[in-house]
N, C-alpha and C. Protein backbone atom coordinates (compact mmCIF):
# COMPACT_ATOMS: atom_id res chain seq x y z
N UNK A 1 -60.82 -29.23 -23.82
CA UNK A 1 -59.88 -28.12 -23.87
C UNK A 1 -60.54 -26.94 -24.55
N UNK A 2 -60.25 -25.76 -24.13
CA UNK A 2 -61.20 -24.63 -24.97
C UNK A 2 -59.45 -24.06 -25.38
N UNK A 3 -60.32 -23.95 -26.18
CA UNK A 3 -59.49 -23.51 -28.06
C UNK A 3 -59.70 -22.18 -27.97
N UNK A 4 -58.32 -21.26 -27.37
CA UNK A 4 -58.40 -20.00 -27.61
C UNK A 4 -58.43 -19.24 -29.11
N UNK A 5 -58.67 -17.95 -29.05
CA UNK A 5 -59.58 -17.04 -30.22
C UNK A 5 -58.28 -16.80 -31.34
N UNK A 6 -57.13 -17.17 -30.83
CA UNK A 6 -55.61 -17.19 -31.57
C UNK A 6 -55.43 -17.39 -32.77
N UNK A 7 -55.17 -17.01 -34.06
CA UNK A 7 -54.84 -17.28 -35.02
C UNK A 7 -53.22 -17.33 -35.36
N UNK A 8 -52.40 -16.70 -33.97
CA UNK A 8 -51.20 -17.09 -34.10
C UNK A 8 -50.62 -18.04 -35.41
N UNK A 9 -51.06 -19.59 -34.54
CA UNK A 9 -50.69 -20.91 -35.07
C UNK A 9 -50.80 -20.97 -36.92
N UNK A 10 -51.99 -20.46 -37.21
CA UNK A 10 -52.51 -20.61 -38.66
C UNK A 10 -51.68 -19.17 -39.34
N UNK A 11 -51.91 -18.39 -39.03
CA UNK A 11 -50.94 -17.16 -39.45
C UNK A 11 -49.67 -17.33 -40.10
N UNK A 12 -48.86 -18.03 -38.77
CA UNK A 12 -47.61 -18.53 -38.86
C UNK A 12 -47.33 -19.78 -40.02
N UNK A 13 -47.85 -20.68 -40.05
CA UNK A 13 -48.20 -21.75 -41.17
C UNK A 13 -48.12 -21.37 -42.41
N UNK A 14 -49.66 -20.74 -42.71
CA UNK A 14 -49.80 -20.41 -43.75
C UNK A 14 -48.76 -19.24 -44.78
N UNK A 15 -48.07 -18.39 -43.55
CA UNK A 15 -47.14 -17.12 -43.97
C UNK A 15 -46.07 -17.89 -44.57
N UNK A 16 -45.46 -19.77 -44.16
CA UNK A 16 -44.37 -20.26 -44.40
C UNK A 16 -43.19 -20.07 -43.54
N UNK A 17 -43.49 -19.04 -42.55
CA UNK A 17 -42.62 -18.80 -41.29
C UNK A 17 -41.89 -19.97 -40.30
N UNK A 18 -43.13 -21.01 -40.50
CA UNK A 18 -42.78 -22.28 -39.49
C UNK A 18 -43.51 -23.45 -40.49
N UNK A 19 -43.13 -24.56 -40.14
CA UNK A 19 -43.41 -26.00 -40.98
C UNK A 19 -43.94 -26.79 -39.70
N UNK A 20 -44.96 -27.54 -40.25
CA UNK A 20 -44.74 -28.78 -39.05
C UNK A 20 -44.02 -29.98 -39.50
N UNK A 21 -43.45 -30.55 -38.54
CA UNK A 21 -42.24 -31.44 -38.85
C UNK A 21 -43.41 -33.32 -39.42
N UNK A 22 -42.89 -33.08 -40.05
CA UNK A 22 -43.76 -34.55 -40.87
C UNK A 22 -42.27 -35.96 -41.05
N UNK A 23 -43.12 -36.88 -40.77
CA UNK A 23 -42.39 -38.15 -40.69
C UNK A 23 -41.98 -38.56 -42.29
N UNK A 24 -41.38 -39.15 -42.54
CA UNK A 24 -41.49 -39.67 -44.37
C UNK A 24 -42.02 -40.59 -44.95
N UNK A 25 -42.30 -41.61 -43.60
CA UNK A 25 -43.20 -42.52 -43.47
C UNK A 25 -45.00 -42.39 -43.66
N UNK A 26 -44.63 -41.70 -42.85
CA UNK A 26 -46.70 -40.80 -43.11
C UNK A 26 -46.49 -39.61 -43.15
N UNK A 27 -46.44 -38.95 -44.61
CA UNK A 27 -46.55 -37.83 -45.02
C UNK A 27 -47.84 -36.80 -44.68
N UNK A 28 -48.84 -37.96 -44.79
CA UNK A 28 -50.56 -37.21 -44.15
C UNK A 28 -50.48 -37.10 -42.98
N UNK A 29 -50.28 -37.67 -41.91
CA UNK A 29 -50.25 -37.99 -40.55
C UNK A 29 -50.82 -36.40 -40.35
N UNK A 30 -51.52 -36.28 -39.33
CA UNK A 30 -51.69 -34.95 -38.58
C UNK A 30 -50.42 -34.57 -37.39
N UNK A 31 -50.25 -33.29 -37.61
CA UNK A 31 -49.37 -33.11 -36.61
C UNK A 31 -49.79 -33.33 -35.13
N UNK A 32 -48.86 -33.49 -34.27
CA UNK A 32 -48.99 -34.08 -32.56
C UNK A 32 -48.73 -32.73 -32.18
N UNK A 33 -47.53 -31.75 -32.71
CA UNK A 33 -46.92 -30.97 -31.13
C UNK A 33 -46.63 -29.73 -31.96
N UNK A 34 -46.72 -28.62 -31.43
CA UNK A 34 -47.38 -27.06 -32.24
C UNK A 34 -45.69 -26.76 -32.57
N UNK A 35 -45.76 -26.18 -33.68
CA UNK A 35 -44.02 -25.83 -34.20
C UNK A 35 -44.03 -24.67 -32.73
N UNK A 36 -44.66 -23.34 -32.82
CA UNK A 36 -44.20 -22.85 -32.24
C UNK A 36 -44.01 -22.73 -30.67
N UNK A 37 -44.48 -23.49 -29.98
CA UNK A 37 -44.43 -23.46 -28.62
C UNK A 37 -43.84 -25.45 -28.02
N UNK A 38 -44.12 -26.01 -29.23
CA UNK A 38 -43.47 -27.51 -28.42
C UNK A 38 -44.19 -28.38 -27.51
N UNK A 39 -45.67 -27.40 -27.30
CA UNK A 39 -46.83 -28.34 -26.27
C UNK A 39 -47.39 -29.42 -27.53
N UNK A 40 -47.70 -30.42 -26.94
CA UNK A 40 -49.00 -31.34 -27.77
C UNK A 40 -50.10 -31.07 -27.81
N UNK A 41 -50.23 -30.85 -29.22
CA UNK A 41 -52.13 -30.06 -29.65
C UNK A 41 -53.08 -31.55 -29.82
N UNK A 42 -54.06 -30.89 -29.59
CA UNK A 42 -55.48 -31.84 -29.54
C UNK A 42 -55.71 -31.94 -31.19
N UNK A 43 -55.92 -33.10 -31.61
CA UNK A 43 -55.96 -33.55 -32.78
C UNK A 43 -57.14 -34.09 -32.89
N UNK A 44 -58.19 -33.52 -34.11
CA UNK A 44 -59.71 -34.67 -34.16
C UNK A 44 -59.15 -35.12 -35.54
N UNK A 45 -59.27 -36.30 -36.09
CA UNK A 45 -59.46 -36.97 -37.23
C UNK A 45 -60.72 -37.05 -37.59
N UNK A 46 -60.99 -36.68 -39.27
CA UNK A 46 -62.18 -37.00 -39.81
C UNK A 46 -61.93 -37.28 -41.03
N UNK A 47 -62.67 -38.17 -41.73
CA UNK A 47 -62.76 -38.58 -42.83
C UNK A 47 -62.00 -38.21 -43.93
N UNK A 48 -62.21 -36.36 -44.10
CA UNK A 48 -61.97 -35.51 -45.06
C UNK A 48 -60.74 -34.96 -44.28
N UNK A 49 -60.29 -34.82 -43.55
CA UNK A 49 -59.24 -34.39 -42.99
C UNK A 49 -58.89 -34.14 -41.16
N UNK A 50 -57.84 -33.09 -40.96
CA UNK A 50 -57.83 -33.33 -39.53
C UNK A 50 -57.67 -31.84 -39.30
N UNK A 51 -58.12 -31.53 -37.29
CA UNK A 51 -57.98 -30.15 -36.80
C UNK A 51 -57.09 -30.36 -35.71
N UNK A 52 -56.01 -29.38 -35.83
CA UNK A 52 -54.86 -30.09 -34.74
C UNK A 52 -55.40 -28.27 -33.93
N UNK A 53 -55.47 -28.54 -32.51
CA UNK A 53 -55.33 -27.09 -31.68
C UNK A 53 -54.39 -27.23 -30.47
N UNK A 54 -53.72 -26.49 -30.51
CA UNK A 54 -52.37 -25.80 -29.74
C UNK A 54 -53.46 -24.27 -28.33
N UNK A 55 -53.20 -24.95 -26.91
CA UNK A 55 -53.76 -24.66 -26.08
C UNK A 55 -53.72 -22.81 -26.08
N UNK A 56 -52.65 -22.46 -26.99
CA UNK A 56 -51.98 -21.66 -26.42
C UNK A 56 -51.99 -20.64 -27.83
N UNK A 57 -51.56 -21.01 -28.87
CA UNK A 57 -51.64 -20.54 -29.94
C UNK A 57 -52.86 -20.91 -31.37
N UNK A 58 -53.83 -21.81 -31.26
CA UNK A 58 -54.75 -21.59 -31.38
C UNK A 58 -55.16 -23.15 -32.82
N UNK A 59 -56.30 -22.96 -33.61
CA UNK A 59 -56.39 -23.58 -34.26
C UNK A 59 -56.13 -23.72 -35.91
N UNK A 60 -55.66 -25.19 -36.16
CA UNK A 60 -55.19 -25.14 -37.35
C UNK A 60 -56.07 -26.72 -38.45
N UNK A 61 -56.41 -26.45 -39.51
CA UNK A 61 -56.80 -27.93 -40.08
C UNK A 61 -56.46 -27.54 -41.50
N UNK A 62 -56.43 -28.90 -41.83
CA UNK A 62 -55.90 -29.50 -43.06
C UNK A 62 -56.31 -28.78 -43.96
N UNK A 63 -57.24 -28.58 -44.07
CA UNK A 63 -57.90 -28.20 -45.33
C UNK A 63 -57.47 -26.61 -45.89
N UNK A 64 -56.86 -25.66 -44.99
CA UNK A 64 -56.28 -24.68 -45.22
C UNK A 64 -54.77 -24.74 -45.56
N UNK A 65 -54.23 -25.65 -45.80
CA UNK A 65 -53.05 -26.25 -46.55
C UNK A 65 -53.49 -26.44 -48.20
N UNK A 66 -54.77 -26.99 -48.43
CA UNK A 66 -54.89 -26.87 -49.53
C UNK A 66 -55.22 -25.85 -50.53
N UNK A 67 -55.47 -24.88 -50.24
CA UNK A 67 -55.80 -23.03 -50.08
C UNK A 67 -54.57 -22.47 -51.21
């Protein structure tokens, strides 16, 4: 999938505008499906954390939560 140039997704996040919806069960879990559009983003898992990208609105990872 190519990962458009969008910062939409991370914008929106980080501003507190939108949440991604988290289970209570797995609080870490990476998100599956982009708050703002409802498609399922491509998720890599790594060690240190995860990069979820939304086809449409762009890329987001963990590690800018901790910021």
């Amino acid at each position: 999938m190519r990962v458009p140039e969008s910062t939409e997704l991370a914008d929106a996040i980080l501003s507190g505008s939108v949440t991604f919806s988290v289970r209570a069960d797995r609080p870490y879990d990476a998100p599956r499906v982009c708050p703002l559009c409802g498609r399922r983003m491509v998720v890599k898992i790594n060690p240190f954390g995860w990069e979820a990208a939304c086809s449409r609105h762009g890329l987001f990872r963990s590690e800018w939560l901790e910021r």
